[in-house]
Protein backbone atom coordinates (compact mmCIF):
# COMPACT_ATOMS: atom_id res chain seq x y z
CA UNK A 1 6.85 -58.76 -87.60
CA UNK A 2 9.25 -57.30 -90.29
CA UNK A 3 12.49 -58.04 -87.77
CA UNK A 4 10.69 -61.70 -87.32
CA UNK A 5 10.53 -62.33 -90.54
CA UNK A 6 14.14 -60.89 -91.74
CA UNK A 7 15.76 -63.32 -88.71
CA UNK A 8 13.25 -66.54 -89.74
CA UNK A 9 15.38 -65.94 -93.32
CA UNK A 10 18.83 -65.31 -91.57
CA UNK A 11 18.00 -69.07 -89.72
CA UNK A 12 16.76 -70.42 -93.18
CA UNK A 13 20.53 -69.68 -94.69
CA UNK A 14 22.00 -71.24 -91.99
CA UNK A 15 24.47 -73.18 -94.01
CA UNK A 16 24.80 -76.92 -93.70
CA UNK A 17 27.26 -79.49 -94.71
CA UNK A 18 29.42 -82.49 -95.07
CA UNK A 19 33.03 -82.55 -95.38
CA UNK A 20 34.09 -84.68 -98.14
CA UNK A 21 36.50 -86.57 -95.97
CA UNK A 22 33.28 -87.59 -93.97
CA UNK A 23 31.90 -88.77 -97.23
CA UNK A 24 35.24 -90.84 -98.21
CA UNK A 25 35.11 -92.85 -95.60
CA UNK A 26 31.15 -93.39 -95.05
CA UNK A 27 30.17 -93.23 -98.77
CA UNK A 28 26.29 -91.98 -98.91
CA UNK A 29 26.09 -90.18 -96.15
CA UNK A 30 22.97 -88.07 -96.05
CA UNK A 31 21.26 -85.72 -93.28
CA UNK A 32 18.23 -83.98 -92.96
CA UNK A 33 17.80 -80.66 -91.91
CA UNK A 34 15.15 -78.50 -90.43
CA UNK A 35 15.66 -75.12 -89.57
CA UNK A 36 12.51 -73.35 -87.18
CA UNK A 37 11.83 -70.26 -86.47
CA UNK A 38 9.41 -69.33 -83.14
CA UNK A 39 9.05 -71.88 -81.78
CA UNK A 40 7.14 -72.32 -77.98
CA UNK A 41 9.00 -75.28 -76.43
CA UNK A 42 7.56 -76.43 -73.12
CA UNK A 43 5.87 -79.64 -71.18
CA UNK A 44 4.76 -82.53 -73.60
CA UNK A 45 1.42 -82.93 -74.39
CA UNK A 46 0.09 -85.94 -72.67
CA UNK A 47 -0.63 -87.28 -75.95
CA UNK A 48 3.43 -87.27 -76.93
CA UNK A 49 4.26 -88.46 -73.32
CA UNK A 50 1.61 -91.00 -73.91
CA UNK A 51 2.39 -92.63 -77.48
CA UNK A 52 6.57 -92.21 -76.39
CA UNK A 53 5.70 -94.30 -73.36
CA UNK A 54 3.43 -96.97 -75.62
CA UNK A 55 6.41 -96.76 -77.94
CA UNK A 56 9.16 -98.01 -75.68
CA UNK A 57 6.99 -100.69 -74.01
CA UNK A 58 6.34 -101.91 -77.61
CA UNK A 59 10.04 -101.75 -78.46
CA UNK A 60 10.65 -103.74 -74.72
CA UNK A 61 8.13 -106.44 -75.90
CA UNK A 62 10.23 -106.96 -79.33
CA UNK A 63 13.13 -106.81 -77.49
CA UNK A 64 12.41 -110.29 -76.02
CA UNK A 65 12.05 -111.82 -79.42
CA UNK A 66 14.94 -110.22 -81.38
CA UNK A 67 18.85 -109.22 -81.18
CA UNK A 68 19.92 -105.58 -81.54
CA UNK A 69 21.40 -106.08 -84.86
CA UNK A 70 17.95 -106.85 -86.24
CA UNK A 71 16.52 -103.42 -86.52
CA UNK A 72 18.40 -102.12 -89.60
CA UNK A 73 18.86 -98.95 -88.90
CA UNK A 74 20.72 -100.05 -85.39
CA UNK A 75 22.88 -102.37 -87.40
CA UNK A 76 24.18 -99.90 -90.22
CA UNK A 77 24.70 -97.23 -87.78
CA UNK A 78 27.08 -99.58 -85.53
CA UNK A 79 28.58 -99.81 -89.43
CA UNK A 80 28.81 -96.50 -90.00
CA UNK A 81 30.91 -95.98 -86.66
CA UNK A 82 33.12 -98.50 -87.57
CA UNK A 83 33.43 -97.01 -91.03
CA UNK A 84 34.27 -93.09 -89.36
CA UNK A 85 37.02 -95.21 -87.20
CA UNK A 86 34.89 -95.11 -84.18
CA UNK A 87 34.22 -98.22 -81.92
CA UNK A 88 31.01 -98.75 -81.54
CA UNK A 89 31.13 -101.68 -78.80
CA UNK A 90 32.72 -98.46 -77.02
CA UNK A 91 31.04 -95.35 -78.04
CA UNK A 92 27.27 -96.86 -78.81
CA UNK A 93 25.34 -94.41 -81.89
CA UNK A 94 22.46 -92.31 -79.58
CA UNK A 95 19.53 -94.55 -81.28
CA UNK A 96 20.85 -97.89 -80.13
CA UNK A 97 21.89 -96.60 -76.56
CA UNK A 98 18.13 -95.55 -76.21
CA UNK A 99 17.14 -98.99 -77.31
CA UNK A 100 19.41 -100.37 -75.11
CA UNK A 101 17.81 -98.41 -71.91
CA UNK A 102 14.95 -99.72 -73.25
CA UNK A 103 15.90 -103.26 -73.05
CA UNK A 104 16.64 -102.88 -69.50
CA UNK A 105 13.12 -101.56 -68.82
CA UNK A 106 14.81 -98.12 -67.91
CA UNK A 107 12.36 -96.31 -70.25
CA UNK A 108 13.19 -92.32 -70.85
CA UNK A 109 11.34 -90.09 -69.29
CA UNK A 110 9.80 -86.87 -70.39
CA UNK A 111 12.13 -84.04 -70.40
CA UNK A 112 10.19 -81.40 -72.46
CA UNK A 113 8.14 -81.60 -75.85
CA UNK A 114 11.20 -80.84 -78.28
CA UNK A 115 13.46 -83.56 -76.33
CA UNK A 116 10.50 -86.11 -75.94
CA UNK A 117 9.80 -85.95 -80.17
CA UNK A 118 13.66 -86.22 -80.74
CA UNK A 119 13.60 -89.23 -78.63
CA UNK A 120 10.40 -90.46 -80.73
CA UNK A 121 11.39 -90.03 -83.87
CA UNK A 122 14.75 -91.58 -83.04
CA UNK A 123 13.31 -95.05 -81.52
CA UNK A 124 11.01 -94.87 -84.61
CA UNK A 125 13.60 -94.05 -87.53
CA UNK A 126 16.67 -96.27 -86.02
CA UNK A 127 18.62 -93.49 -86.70
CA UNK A 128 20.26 -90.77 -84.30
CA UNK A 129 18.66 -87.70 -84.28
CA UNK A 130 20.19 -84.06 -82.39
CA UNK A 131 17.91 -80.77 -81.84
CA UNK A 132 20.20 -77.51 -80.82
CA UNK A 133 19.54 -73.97 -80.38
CA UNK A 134 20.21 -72.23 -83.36
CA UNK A 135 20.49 -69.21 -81.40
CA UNK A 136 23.88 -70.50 -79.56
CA UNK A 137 25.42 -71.91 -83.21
CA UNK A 138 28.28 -69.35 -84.93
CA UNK A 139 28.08 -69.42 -88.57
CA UNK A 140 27.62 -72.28 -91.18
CA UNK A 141 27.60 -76.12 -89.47
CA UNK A 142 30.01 -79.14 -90.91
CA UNK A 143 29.36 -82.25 -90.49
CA UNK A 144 33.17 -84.23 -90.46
CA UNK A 145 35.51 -86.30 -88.57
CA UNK A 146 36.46 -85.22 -85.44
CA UNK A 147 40.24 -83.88 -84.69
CA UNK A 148 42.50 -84.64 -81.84
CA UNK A 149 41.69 -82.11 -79.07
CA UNK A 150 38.02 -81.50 -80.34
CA UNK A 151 35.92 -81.88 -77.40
CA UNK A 152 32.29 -80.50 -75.42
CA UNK A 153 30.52 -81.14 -72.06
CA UNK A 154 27.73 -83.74 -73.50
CA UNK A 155 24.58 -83.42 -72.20
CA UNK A 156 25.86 -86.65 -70.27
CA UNK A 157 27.64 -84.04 -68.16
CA UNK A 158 30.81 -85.67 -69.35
CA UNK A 159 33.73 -84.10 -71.08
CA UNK A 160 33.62 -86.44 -74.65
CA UNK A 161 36.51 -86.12 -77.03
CA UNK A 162 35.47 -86.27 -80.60
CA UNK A 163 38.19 -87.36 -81.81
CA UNK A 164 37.65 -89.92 -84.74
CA UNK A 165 34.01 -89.30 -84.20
CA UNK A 166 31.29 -88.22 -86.70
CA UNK A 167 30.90 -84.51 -85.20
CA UNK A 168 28.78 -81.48 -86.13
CA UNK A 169 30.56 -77.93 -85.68
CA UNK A 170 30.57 -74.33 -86.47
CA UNK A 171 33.17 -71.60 -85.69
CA UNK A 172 33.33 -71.65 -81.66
CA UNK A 173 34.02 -75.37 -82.41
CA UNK A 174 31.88 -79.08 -81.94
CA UNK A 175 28.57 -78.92 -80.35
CA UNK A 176 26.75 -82.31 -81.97
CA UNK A 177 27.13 -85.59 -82.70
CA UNK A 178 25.69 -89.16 -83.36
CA UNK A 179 26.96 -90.04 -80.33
CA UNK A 180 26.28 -87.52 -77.57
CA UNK A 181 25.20 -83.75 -78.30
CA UNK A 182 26.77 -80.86 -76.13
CA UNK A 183 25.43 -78.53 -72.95
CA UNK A 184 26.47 -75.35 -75.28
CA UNK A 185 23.53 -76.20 -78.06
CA UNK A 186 21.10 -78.12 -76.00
CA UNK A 187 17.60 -77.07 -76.51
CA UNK A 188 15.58 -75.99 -73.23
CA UNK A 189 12.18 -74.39 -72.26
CA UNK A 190 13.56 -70.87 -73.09
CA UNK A 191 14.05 -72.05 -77.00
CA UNK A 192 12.85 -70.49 -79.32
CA UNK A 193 14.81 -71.18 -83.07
CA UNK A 194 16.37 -74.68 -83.39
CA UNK A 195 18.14 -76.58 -85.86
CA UNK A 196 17.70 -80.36 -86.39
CA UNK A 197 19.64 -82.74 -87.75
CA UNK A 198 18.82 -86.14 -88.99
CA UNK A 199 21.58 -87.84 -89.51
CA UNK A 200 20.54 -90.72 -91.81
CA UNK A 201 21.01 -93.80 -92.58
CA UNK A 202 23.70 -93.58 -95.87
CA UNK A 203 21.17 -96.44 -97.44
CA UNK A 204 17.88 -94.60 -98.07
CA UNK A 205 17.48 -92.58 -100.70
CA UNK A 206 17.36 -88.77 -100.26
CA UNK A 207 13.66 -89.24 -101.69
CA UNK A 208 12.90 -91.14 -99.25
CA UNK A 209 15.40 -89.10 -96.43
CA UNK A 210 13.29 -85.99 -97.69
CA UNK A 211 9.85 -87.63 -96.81
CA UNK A 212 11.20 -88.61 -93.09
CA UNK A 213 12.21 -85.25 -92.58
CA UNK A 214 9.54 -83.50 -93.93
CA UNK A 215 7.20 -85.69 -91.21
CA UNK A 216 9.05 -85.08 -88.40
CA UNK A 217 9.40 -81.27 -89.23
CA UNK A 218 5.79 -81.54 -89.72
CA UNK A 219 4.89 -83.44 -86.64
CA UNK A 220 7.16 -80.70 -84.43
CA UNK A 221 5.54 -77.69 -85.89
CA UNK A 222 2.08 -78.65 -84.80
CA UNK A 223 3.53 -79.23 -81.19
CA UNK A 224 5.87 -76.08 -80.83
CA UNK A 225 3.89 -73.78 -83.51
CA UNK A 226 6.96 -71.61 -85.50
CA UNK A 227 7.44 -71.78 -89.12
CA UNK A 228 10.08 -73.96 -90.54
CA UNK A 229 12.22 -75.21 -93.43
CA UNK A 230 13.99 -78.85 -94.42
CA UNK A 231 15.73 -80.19 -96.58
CA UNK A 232 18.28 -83.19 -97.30
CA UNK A 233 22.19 -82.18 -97.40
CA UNK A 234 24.53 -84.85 -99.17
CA UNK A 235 27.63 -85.06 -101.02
CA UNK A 236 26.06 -85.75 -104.44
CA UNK A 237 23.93 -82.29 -104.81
């Protein structure tokens, strides 16, 4: 229990932040971060599987009536791209790509509890949202502009060059991003610490970007059990 504890505080330190060059060109920008510790990732409950499913049929049904660039958070996101120097008619911001599988009635299916939440949470929020394994990330985590020659196998089992893309790292390189996160960090059955990061809209407050966090983090620990920390990370602490 003593070794638990000590590594739970070793994950807690895990250093997180922007790079002010990020923040020069998207001014605002904000993410929340959870840290947890223990946690017992596996199958979704039926009763995640069942509200994600209820979730994207609502989302389909609204989809009939509205554009894409309605849902605010879809809309500044596709800003925010444009505002890193990334195209985002070309490289789509994760939220909006899952509301655009959802358009086509290709609704996501359950991969495991941690995945299926991240994919809740994003559809709900408007705002992408990546879950890694702490346990495969080398020191403290930036979040910056990609450089020419940054690159990862994406969990889209595609090599995707970061370049000019928002881009979360750590010493053995990128593993994350608001586009598409990487094999290296991608969280699995045999997880068991995890960081999350939220990366939020650069409009809400970080009042406000606290309280979102805090209920997701809140929502995850009573599926996966653990103990965790959050917090918001911005320019302007």
């Amino acid at each position: 229990m003593i070794n638990d504890f000590r590594h739970f505080l070793e994950v807690k330190r895990l250093e997180t932040y922007i790079d002010d060059a990020l923040e020069r060109k998207v001014p605002g920008f904000k993410a929340g971060i959870i840290t947890y510790h223990n946690i017992k990732v596996g199958d979704s409950p039926q009763m995640v599987k069942g509200r994600l499913q209820l979730f994207q049929e609502s989302i389909f049904f609204d989809l009939q009536e509205k554009e894409l660039a309605e849902f605010k958070g879809i809309k500044e996101w596709r800003q925010v791209f444009k505002s890193a120097g990334t195209d985002p008619s070309r490289y789509r911001p994760s939220a909006e790509a899952l509301y655009r599988r959802i358009k086509k009635q290709n609704y996501l299916p359950s991969v495991n509890s941690a995945i299926d939440l991240n994919n809740f949470f994003s559809l709900q929020y408007e705002v992408p949202i990546g879950i890694y394994n702490s346990d495969h990330i080398s020191g403290d985590v930036k979040i910056k502009i990609g450089e020419a020659g940054e690159e990862y196998t994406g969990i889209n089992s595609r090599i995707n060059s970061m370049q000019n893309m928002i881009v979360s790292t750590d010493d053995a390189g990128p593993f994350g991003s608001p586009f598409v996160d990487s094999e290296r960090t991608m969280v699995t059955e045999h997880t068991n610490n995890a960081l999350q990061i939220i990366y939020l809209r650069p409009s809400i407050t970080k009042e406000d970007g606290y309280k979102l966090t805090k209920s997701l983090m809140d929502m995850f620990l009573q599926i996966h059990g653990g103990e965790a920390a959050c917090r918001v990370i911005s320019n302007k602490d």
